[in-house]
Protein backbone atom coordinates (compact mmCIF):
# COMPACT_ATOMS: atom_id res chain seq x y z
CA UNK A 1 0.00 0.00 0.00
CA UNK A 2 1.42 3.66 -0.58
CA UNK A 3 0.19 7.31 0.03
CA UNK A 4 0.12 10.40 -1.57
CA UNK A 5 1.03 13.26 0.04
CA UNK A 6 1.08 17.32 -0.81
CA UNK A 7 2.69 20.25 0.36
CA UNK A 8 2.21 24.03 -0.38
CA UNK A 9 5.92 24.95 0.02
CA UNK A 10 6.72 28.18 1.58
CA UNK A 11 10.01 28.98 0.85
CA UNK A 12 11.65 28.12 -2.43
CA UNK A 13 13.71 24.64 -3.25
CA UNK A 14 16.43 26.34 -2.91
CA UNK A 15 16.16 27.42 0.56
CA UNK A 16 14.07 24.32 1.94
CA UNK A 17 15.87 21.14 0.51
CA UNK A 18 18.93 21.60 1.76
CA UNK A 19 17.42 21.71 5.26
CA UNK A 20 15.33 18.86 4.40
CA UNK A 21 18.31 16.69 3.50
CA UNK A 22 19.87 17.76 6.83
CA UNK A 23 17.14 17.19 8.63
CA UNK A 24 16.64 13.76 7.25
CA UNK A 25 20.12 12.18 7.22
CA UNK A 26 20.17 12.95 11.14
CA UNK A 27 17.07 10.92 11.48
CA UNK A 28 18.63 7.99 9.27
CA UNK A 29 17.08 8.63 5.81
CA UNK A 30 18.92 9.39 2.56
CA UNK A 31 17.51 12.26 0.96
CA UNK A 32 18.53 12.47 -2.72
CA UNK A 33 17.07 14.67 -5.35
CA UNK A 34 16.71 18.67 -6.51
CA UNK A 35 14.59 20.61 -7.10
CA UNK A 36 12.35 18.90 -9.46
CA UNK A 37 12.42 15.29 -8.15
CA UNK A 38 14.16 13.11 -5.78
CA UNK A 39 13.49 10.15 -3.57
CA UNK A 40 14.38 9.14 0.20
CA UNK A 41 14.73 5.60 2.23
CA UNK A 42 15.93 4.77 5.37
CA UNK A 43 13.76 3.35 8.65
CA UNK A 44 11.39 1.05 6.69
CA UNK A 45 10.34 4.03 4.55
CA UNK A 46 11.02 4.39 0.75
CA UNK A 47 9.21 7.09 -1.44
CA UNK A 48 9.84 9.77 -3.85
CA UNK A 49 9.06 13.60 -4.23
CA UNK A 50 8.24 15.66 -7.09
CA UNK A 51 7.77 19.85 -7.29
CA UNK A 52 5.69 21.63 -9.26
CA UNK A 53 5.93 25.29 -8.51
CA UNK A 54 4.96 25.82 -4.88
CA UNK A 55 3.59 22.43 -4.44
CA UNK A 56 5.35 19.60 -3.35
CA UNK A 57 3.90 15.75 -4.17
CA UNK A 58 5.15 13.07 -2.16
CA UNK A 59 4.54 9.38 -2.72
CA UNK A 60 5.58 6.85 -0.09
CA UNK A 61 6.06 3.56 -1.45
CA UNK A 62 6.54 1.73 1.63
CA UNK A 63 6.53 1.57 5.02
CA UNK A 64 7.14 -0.16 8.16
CA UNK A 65 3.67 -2.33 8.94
CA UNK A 66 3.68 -1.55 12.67
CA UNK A 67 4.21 2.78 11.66
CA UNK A 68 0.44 3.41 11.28
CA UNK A 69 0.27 6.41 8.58
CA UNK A 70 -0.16 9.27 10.74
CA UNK A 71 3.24 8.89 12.05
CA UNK A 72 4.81 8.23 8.50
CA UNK A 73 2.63 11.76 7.28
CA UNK A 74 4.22 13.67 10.43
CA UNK A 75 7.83 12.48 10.05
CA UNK A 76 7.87 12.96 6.25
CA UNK A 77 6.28 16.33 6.37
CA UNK A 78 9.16 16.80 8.83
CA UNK A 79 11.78 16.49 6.97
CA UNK A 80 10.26 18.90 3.94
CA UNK A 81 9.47 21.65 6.65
């Protein structure tokens, strides 16, 4: 089963993904991508991210079966912040 997420970003790519990576390599998830597309893994979670303008789209593909999807939302949304 996966999700689909969105965003309205308020501050530019520029500005937010480098935080984002940051934020999730010190919670043990790769963060790879730009400012287009990109895709993460790491804890039992493995999804992708796309931007169009000042929305962000997030697909998790996968997930830990104990992690009920609230927690998965808040911790992703986390890391794009």
């Amino acid at each position: 089963m996966s999700k689909f997420l969105e965003v309205r970003l308020s501050q530019t790519p520029d500005v937010f993904l480098p935080r984002a990576k940051e934020t999730a390599r010190a919670n043990g998830v790769h963060l790879t991508g730009d400012h287009e597309t990109g895709h993460f893994n790491g804890r039992g979670i493995e999804g992708a991210y796309r931007i169009d303008g000042d929305t962000l789209a997030i697909h998790i593909r996968k997930k830990p079966l104990i992690m009920p999807w609230t927690m998965i939302e808040a911790a992703v949304r986390s890391f794009f912040a």
